[in-house]
Protein backbone atom coordinates (compact mmCIF):
# COMPACT_ATOMS: atom_id res chain seq x y z
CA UNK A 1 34.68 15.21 18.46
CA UNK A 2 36.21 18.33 17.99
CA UNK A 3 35.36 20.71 15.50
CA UNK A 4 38.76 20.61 13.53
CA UNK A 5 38.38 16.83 13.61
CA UNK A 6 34.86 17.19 12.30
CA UNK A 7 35.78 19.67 9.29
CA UNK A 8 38.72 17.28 8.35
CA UNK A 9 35.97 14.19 7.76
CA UNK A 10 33.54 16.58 5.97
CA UNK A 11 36.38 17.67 3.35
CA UNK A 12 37.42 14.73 3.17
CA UNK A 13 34.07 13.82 1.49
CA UNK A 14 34.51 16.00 -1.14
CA UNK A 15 37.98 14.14 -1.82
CA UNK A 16 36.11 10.91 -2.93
CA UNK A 17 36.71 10.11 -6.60
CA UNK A 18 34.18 10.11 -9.72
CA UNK A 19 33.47 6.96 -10.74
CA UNK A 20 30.62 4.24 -11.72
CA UNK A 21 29.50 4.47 -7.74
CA UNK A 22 27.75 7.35 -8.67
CA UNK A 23 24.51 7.59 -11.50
CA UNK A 24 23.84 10.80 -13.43
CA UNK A 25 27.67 12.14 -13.13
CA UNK A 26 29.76 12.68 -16.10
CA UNK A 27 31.60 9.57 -17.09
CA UNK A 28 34.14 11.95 -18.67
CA UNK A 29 35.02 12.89 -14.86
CA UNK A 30 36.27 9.66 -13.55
CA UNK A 31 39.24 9.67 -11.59
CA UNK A 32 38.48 13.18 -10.62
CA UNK A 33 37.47 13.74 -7.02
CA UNK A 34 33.80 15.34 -5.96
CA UNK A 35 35.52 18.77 -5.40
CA UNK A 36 37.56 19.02 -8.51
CA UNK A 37 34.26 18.24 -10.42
CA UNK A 38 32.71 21.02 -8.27
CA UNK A 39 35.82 23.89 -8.96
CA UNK A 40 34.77 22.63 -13.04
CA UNK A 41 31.26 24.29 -12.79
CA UNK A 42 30.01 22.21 -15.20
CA UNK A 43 26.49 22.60 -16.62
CA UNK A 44 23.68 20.05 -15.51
CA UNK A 45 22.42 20.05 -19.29
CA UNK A 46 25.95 20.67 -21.24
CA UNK A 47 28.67 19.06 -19.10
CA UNK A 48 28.12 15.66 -20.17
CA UNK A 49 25.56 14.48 -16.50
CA UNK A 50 23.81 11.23 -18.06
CA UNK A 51 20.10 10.73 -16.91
CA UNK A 52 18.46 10.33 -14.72
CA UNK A 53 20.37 12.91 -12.25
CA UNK A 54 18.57 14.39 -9.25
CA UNK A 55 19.20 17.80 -8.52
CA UNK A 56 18.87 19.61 -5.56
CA UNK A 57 18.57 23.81 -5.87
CA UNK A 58 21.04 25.60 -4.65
CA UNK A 59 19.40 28.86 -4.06
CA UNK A 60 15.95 26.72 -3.01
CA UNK A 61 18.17 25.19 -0.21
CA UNK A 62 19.95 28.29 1.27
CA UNK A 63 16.27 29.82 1.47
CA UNK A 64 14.99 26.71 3.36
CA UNK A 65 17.96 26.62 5.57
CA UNK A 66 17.72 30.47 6.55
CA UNK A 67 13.52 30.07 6.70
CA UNK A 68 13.26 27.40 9.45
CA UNK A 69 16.22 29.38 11.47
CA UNK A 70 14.47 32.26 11.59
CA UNK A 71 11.32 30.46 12.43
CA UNK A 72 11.99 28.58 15.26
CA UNK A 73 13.88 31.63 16.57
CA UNK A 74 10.96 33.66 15.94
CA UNK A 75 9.10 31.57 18.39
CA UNK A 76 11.80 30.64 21.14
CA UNK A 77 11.97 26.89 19.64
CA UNK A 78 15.06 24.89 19.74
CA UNK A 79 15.78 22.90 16.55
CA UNK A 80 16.84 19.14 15.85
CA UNK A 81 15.88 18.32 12.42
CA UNK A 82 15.69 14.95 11.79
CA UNK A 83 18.67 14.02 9.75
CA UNK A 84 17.16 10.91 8.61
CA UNK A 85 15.83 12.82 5.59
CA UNK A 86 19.11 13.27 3.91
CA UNK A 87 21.48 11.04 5.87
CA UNK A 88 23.63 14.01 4.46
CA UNK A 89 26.58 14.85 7.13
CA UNK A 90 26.97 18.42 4.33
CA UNK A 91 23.52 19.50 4.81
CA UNK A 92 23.44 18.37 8.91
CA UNK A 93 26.50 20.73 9.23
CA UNK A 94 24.56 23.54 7.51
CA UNK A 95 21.29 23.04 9.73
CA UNK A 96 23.51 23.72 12.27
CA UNK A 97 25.39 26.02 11.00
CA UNK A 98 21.42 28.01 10.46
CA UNK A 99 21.17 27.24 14.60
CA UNK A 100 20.19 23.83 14.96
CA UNK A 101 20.87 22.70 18.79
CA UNK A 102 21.81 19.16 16.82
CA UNK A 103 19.92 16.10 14.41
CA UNK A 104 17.65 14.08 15.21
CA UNK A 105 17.71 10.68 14.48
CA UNK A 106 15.49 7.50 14.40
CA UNK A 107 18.13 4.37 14.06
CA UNK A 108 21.86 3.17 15.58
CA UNK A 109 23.40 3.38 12.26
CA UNK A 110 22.48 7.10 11.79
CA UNK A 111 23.86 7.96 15.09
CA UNK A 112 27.24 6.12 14.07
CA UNK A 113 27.20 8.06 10.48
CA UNK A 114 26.31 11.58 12.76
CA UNK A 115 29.39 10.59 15.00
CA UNK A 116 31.47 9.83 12.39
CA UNK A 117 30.94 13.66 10.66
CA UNK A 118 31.40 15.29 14.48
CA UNK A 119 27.54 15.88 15.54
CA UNK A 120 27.96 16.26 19.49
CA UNK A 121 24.09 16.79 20.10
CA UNK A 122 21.87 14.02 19.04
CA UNK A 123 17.93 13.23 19.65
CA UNK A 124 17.11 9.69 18.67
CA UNK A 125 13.25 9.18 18.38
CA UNK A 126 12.63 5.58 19.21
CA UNK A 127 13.48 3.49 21.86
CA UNK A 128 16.50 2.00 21.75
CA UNK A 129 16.76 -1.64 23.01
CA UNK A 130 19.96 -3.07 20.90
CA UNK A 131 22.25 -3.86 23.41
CA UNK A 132 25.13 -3.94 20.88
CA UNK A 133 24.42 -0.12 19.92
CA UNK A 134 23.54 0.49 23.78
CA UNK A 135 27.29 -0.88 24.54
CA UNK A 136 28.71 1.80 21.74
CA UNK A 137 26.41 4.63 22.64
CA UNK A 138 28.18 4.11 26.53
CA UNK A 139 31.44 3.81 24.79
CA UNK A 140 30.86 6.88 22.71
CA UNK A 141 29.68 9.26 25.94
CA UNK A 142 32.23 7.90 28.47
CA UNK A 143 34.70 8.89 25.58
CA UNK A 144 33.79 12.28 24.58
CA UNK A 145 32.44 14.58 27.30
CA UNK A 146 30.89 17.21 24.35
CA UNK A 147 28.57 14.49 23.39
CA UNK A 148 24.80 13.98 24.66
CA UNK A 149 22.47 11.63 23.20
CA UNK A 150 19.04 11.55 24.69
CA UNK A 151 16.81 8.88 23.40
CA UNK A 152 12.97 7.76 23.56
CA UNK A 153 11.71 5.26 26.36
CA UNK A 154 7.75 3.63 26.48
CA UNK A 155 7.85 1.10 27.95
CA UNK A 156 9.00 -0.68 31.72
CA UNK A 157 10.75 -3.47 29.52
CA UNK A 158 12.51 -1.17 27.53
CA UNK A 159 13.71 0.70 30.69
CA UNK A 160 14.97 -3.09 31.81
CA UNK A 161 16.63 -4.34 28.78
CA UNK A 162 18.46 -0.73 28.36
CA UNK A 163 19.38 -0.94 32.33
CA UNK A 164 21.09 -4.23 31.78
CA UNK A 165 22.78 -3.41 28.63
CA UNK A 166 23.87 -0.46 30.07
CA UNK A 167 25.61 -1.71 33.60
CA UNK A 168 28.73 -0.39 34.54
CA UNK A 169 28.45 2.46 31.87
CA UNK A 170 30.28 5.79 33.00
CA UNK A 171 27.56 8.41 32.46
CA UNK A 172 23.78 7.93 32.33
CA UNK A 173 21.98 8.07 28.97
CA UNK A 174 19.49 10.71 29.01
CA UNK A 175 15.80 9.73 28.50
CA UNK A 176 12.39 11.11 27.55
CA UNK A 177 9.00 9.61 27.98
CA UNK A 178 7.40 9.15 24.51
CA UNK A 179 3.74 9.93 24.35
CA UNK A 180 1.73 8.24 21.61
CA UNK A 181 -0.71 9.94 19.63
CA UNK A 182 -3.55 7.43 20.02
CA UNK A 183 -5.19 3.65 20.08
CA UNK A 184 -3.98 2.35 16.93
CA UNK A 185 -1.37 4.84 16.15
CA UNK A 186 2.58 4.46 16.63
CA UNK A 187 4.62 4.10 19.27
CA UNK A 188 4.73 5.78 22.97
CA UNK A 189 3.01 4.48 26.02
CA UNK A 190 -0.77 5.18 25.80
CA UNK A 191 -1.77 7.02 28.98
CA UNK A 192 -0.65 9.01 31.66
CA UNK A 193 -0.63 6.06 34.07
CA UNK A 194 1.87 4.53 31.36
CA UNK A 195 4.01 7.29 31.53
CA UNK A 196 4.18 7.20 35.35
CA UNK A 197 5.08 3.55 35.43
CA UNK A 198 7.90 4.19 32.78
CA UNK A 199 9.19 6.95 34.77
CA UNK A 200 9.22 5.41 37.27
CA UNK A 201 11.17 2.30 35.94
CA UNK A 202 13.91 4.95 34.77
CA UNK A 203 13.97 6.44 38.67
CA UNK A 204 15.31 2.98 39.67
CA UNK A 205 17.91 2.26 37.29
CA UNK A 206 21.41 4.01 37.38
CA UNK A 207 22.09 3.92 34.10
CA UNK A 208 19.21 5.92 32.31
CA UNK A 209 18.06 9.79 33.51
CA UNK A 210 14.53 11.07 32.97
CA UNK A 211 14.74 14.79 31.36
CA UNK A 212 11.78 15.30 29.98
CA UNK A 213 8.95 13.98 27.40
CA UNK A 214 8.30 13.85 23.95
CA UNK A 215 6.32 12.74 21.22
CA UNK A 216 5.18 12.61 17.74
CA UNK A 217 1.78 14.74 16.63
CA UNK A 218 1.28 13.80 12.96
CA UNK A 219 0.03 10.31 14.22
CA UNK A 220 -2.50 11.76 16.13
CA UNK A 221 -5.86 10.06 14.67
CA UNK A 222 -7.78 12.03 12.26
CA UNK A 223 -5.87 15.01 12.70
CA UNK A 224 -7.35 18.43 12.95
CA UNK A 225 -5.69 21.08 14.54
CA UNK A 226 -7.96 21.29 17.63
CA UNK A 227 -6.98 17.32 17.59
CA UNK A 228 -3.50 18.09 17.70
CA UNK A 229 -3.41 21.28 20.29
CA UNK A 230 -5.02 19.01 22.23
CA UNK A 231 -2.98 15.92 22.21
CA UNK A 232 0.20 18.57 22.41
CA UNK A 233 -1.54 19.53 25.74
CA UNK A 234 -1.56 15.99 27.10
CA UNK A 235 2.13 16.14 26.37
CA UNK A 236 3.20 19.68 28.19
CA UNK A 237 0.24 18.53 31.25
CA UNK A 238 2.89 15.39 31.56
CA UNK A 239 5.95 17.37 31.90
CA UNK A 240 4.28 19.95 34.33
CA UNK A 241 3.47 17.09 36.42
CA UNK A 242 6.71 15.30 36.39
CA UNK A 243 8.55 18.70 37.78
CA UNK A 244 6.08 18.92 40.31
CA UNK A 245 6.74 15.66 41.60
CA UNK A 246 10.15 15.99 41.48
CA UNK A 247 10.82 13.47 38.67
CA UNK A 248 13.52 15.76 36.32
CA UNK A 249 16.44 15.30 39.10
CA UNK A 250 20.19 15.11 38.19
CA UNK A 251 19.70 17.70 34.89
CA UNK A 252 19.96 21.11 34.34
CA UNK A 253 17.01 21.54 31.77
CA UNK A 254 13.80 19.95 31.13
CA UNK A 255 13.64 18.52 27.23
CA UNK A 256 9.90 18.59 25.89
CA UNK A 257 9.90 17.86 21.73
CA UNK A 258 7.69 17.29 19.13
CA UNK A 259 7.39 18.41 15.67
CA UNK A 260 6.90 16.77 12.29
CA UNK A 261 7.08 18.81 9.13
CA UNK A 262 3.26 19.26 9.16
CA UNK A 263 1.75 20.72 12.29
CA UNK A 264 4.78 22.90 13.54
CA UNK A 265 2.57 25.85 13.68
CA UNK A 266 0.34 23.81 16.37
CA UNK A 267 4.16 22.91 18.42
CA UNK A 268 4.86 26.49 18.50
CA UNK A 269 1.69 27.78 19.81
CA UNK A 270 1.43 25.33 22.59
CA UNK A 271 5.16 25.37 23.74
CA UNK A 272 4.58 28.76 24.16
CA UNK A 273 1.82 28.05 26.52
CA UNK A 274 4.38 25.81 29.07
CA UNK A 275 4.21 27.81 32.18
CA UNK A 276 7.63 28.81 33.91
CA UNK A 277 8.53 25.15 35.72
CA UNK A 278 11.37 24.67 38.24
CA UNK A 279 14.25 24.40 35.58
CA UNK A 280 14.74 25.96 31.82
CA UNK A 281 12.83 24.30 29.23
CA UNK A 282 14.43 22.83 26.06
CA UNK A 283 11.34 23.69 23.68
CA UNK A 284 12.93 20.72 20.75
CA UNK A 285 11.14 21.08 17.29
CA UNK A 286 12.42 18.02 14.99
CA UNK A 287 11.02 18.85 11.49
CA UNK A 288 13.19 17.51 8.64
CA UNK A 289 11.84 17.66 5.45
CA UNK A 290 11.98 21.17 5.24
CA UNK A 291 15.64 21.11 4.30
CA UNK A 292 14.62 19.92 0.62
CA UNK A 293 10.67 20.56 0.94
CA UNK A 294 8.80 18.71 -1.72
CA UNK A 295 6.13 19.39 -4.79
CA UNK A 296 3.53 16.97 -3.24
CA UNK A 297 3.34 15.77 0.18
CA UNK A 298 4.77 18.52 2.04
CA UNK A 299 3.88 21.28 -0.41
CA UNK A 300 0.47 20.63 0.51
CA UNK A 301 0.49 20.12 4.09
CA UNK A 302 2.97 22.67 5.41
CA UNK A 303 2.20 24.66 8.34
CA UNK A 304 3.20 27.89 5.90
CA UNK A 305 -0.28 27.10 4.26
CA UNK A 306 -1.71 28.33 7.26
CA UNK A 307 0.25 31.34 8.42
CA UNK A 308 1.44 32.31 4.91
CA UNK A 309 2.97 35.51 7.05
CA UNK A 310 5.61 33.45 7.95
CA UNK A 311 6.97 32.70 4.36
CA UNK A 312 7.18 29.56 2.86
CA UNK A 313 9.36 26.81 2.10
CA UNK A 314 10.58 25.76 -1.70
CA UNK A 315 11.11 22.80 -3.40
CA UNK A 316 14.66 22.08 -3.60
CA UNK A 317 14.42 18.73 -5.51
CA UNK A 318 14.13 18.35 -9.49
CA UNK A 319 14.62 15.41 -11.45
CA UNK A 320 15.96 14.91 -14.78
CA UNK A 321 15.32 11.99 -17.21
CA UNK A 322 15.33 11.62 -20.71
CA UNK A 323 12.45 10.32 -23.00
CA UNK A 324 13.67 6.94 -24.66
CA UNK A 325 10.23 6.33 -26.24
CA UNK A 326 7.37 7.49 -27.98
CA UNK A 327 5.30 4.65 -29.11
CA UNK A 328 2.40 6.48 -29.53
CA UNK A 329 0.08 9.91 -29.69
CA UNK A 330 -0.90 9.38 -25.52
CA UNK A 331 2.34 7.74 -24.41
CA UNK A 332 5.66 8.30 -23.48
CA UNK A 333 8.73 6.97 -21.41
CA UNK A 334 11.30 8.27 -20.02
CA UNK A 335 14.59 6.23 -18.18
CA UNK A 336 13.99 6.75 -14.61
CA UNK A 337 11.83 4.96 -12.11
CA UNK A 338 11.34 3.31 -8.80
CA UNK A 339 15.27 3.14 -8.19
CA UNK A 340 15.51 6.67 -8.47
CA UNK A 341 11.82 9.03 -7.53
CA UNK A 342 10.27 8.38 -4.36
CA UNK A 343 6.59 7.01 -5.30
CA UNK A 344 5.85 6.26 -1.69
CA UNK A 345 3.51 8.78 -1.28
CA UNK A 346 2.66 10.23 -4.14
CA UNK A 347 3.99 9.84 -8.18
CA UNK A 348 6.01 12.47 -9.51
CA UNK A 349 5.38 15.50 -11.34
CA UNK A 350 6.37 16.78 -14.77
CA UNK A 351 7.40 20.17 -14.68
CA UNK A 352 9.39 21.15 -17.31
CA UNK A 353 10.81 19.75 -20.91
CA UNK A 354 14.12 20.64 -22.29
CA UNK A 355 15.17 20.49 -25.70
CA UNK A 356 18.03 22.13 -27.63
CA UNK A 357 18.90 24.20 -24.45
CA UNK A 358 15.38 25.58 -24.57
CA UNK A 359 13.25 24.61 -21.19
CA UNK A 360 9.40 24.87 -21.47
CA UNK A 361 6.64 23.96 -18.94
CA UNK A 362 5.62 19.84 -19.12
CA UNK A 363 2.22 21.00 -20.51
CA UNK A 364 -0.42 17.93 -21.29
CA UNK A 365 2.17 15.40 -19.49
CA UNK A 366 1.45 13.60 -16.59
CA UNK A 367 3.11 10.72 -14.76
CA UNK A 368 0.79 7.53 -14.98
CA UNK A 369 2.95 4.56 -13.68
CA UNK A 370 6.48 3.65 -12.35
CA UNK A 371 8.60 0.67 -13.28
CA UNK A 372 11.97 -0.14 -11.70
CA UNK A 373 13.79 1.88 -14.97
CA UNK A 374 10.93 3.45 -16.21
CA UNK A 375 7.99 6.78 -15.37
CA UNK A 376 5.34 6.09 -18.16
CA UNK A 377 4.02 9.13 -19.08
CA UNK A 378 0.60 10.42 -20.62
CA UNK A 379 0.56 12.67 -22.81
CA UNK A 380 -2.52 14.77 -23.88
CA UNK A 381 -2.55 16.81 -27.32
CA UNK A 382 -0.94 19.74 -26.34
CA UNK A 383 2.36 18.23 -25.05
CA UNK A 384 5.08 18.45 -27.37
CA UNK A 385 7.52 16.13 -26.32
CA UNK A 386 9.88 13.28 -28.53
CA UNK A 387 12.86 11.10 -27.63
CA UNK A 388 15.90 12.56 -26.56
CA UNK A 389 13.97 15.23 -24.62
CA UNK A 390 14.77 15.99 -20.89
CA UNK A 391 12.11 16.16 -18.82
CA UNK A 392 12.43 17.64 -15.27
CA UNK A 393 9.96 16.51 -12.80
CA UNK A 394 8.95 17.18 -9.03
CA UNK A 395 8.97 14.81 -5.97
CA UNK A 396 6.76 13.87 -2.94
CA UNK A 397 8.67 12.94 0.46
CA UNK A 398 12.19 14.14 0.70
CA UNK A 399 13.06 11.08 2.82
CA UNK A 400 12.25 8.24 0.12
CA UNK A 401 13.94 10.69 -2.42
CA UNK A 402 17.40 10.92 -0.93
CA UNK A 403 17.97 7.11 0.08
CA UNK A 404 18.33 6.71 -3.72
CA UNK A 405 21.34 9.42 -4.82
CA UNK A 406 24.50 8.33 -2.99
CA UNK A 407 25.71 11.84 -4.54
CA UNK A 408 23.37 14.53 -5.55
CA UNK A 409 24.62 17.80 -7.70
CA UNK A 410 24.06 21.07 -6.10
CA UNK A 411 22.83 23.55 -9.47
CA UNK A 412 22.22 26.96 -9.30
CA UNK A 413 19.28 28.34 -10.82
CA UNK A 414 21.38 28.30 -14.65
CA UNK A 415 22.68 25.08 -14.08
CA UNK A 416 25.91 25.79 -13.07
CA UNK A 417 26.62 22.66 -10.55
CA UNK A 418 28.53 24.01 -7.48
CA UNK A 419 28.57 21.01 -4.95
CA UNK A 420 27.98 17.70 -4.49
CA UNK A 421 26.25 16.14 -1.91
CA UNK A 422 27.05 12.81 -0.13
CA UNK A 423 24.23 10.56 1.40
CA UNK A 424 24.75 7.56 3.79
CA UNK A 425 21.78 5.07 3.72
């Protein structure tokens, strides 16, 4: 897809109209479309947004955007976030506007919702066996020369069921051997002798092309990060070996990726150590939760913890909900719940408490519980909160967080809303 074609379907986005599709936006702005709302510049807390409304920062998002840019450049890394995060076409434009090579993906659907918003470059991390989505994929490459797609393979039957949904397709989908971390962790075949085999499956097929090898390092067992250097090294040792034996034929670079949001340090040192091999050497990081960060999860387990010379990431995400009720000196609720915070992971976090325009830290609260409509709070003696309060509160795991905003106001840091945000789960 052209890039014309592509802008057209982003801004066309923004034409949607206000209405009850949407929690948390003003009911007042119905009939109005997503970017007249935005030209408005309402307030989050004044212009009439009904809790609970997740937020995302704007400022907290350009600096996460520019951060990981700079980062991967830093250390000669390619870039394909993985877009399943945000399922957001907006933000997949901006990664690449910030350099991205293109989005990674895990299922059919988000490569269809990528193609629909004009994403030419996509890496889909699983194997893909559907030979419905196989039939579409072919359809999609022999129609658009600009596209490339290069997908997972771990297994000989995988290679087989792709090659025969695949037969009579015009160009070759490009595959990588997936490595797994371990016995008893995800997927990817288990040994090196497993990777042979499945390279050697995709040698005899005309329909798939071996590029490289990839893999994911946060299931590697008890991680450490002498664990996961070393398991890393099992992954580069495979595509050193494939080149030498000649296995990378019919491309013009060799793809080796890994790279979840918590051990990209340990990617970038040992990419770095990939000796010089017959052809260039896509170096593909795929971390995607940086793009909104978290309070929790990620806050605690980013690489930045560990080379704090390299900056650090911010949490983008805050959500607002409103106290309905105060039955009692240790207790409080407020109207949001499982249907709107990710509690996957971990609960959320109460960070701040507004009242007559007036925001103060959430001191003595702390999330106990979630119901479908409901956080119940706790509430110690020094927390000064009643009903009709607004309390703000962090998140753990961007990707269970924006699967449950099919629009999500953009707020500066005064609350001045200056986007909107589309998701497609």
């Amino acid at each position: 897809m052209d890039a014309a074609t592509a802008a057209a379907r982003l801004a066309a986005l923004a034409a949607d109209r206000v209405d009850h599709r949407f929690k948390g936006l003003p009911p007042d702005a119905d009939g109005l479309t997503l970017a007249e709302l935005a030209d408005e510049g309402r307030n989050l807390f004044t212009g009439g947004f009904t809790t609970p409304v997740l937020a995302l920062s704007a400022e907290r998002l350009r600096h996460n955007l520019a951060l990981m840019e700079t980062y991967t450049a830093r250390h000669g890394l390619a870039f394909a976030p993985h877009g399943k995060t945000s399922m957001a076409p907006q933000l997949f434009h901006r990664q690449l506007a910030h350099g991205a090579w293109g989005i990674t993906l895990a299922v059919p659907h988000q490569v269809r919702v990528a193609r629909a918003f004009g994403i030419n470059r996509v890496f889909l991390a699983n194997e893909l066996v559907d030979a419905a989505a196989l039939r579409w994929i072919a359809t999609e490459l022999a129609a658009d020369p600009e596209f490339r797609l290069v997908c997972y393979v771990d297994s000989v039957h995988g290679v087989e069921l792709m090659d025969a949904a695949l037969r009579g397709a015009a160009r070759p989908v490009e595959v990588v051997v997936e490595l797994g971390a371990g016995e008893g962790a995800r997927t990817g075949v288990r040994t090196e002798a497993d990777a042979r085999a499945v390279a050697d499956a995709v040698a005899g097929t005309d329909t798939l092309r071996l590029v490289g090898v990839a893999g994911y390092e946060a299931q590697v067992p008890e991680a450490t990060p002498e664990r996961v250097r070393a398991w890393l090294r099992r992954l580069t040792g495979i595509a050193v070996e494939f080149d030498k034996a000649g296995r990378f034929t019919g491309t013009d670079e060799i793809v080796v990726s890994a790279g979840g949001s918590e051990w990209f340090d340990a990617v970038a040192d040992v990419f770095a150590e990939i000796p010089e091999l017959s052809l260039p050497v896509l170096k593909l990081l795929r971390s995607g939760a940086y793009v909104s960060h978290d309070d929790v999860h990620y806050r605690r387990l980013t690489p930045f913890n560990r080379v704090p010379e390299e900056g650090a990431l911010e949490p983008a995400f805050r959500l607002w909900a409103q106290v309905i009720s105060r039955p009692s000196a240790d207790q409080a609720f407020v109207n949001a719940g499982k249907r709107d915070a990710a509690y996957d992971l971990d609960l959320p976090v109460a960070q701040a408490v507004r009242r007559d325009g007036t925001e103060r830290p959430a001191a003595g609260i702390e999330v106990t519980a979630l119901s479908d409509q409901h956080l119940w709070l706790g509430t110690g003696p020094e927390a000064d909160v009643e009903v009709g309060d607004w309390v703000g509160f962090g998140l753990s795991h961007p990707c269970t967080s924006f699967d449950k905003w099919q629009v999500i106001p953009v707020a500066e840091a005064d609350g001045t809303v200056v986007d909107y945000i589309r998701t497609f789960f």
